[in-house]
C-alpha atoms as a PDB file:
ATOM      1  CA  UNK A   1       0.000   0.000   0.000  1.00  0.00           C
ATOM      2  CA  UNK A   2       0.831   3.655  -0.415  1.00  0.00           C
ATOM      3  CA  UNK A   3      -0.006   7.172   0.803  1.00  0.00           C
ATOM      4  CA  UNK A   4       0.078   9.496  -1.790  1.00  0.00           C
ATOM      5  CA  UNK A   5      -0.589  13.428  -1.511  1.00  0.00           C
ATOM      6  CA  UNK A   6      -2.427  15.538  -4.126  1.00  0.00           C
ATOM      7  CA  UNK A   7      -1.682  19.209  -4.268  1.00  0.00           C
ATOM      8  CA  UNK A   8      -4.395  21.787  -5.903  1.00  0.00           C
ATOM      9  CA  UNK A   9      -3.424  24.987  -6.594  1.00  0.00           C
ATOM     10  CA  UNK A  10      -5.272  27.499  -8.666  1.00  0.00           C
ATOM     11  CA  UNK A  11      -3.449  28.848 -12.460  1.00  0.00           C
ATOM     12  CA  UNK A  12      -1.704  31.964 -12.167  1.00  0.00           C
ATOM     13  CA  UNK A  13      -3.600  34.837 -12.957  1.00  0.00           C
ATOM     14  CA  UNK A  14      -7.254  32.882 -11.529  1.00  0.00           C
ATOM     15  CA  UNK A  15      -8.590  35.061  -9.204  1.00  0.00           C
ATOM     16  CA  UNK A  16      -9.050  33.448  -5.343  1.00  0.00           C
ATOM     17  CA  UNK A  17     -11.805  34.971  -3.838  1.00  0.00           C
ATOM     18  CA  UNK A  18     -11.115  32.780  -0.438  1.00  0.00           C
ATOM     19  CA  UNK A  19      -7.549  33.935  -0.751  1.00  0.00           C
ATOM     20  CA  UNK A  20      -8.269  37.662  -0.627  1.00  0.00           C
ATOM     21  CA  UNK A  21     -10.589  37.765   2.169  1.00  0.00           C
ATOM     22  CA  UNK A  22      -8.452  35.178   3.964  1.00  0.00           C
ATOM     23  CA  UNK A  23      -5.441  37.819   3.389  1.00  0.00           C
ATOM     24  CA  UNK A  24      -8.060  40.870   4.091  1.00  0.00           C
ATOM     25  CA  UNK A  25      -9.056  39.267   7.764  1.00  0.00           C
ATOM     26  CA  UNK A  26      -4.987  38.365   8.342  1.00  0.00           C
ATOM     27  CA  UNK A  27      -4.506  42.342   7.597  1.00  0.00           C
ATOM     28  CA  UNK A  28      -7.047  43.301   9.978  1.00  0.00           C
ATOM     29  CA  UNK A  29      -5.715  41.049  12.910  1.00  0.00           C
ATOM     30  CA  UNK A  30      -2.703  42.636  12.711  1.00  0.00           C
ATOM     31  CA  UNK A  31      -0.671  40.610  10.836  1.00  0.00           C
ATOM     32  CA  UNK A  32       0.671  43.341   8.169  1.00  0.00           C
ATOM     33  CA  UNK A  33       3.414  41.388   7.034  1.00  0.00           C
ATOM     34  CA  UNK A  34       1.113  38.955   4.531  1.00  0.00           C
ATOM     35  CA  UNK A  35       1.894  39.976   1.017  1.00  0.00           C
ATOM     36  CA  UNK A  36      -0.586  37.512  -0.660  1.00  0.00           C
ATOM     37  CA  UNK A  37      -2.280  33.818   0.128  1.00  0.00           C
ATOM     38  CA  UNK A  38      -3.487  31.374  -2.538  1.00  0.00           C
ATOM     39  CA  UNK A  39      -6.082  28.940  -1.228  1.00  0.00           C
ATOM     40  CA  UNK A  40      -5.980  25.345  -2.398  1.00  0.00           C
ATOM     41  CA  UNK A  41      -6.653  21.992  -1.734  1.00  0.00           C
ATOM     42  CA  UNK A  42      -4.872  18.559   0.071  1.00  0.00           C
ATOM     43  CA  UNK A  43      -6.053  15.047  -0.597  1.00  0.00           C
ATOM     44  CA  UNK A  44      -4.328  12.276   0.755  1.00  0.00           C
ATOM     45  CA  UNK A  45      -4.850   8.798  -1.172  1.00  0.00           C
ATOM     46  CA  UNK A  46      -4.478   5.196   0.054  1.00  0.00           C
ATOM     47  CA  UNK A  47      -3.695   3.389  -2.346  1.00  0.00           C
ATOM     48  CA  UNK A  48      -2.532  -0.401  -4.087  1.00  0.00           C
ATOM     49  CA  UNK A  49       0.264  -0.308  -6.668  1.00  0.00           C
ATOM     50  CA  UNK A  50       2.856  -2.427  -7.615  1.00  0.00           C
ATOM     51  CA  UNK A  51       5.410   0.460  -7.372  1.00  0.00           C
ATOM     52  CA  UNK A  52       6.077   3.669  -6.728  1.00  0.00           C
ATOM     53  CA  UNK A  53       6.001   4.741 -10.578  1.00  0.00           C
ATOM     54  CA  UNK A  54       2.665   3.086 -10.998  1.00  0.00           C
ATOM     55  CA  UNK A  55       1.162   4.871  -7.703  1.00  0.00           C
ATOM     56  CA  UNK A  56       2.419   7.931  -9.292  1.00  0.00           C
ATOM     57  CA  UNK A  57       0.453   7.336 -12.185  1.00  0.00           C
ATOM     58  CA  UNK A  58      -2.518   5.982 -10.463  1.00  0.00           C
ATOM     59  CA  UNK A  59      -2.910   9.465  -8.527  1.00  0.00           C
ATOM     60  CA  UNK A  60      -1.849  12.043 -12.072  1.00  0.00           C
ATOM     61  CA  UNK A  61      -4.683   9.823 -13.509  1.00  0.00           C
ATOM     62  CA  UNK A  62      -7.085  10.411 -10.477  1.00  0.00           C
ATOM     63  CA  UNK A  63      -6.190  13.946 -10.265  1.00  0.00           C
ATOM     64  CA  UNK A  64      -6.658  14.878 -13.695  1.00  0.00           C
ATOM     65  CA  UNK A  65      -9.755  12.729 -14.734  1.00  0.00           C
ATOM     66  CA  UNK A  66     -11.225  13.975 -11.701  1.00  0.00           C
ATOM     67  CA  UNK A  67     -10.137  16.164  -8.635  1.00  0.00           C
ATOM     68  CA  UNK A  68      -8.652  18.874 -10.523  1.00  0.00           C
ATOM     69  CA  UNK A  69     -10.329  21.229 -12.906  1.00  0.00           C
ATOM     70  CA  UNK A  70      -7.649  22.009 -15.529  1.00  0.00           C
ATOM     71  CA  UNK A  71      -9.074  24.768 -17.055  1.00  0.00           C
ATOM     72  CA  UNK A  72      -8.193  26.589 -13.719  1.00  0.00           C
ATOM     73  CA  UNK A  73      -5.881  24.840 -11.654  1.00  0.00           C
ATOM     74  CA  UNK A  74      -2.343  23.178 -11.406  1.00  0.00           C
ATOM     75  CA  UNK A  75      -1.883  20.027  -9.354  1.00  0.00           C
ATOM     76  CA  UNK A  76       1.728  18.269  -8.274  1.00  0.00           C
ATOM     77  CA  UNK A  77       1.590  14.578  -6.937  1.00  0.00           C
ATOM     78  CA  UNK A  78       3.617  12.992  -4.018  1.00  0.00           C
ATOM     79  CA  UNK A  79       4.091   9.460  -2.834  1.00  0.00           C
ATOM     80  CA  UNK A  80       5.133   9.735   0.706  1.00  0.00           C
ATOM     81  CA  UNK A  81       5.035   6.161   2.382  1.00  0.00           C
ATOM     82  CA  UNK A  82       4.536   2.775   1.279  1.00  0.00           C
ATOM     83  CA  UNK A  83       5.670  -0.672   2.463  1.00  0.00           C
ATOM     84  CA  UNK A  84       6.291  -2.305  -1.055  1.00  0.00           C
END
């Protein structure tokens, strides 16, 4: 089995309405020092592969057939534990 992690980012130049007003509210508690914050999205995947290439594959496939929109957004893959 592995653990792989999926990373969702939105495309340059997408506007990120949760970013803003998550950097707006980070502004008005003070914290002045926040240039800019992109919001985005973590899955973690269990899955069974017969190697760490194929698990690889298994979760670009996953990610781009489903969990990512590519119109808008960017994903990067991960495999980050597995006992095979």
């Amino acid at each position: 089995m592995f653990i792989g992690n999926i990373y969702i980012t939105l495309k340059e130049g997408v506007l990120d309405p949760a970013g803003k007003a998550a950097n707006n509210k980070l502004r008005d508690l003070g914290f002045t020092n926040i240039n800019n914050i992109k919001m985005g999205k973590f899955i973690e995947v269990e899955l069974e592969a017969e190697s760490k290439e194929e698990a690889i594959r298994q979760l670009e496939a996953i990610s781009e057939q489903l969990l990512a929109n590519l119109v808008i957004e960017n994903y990067r893959v991960e495999v980050v534990e597995g006992d095979k």
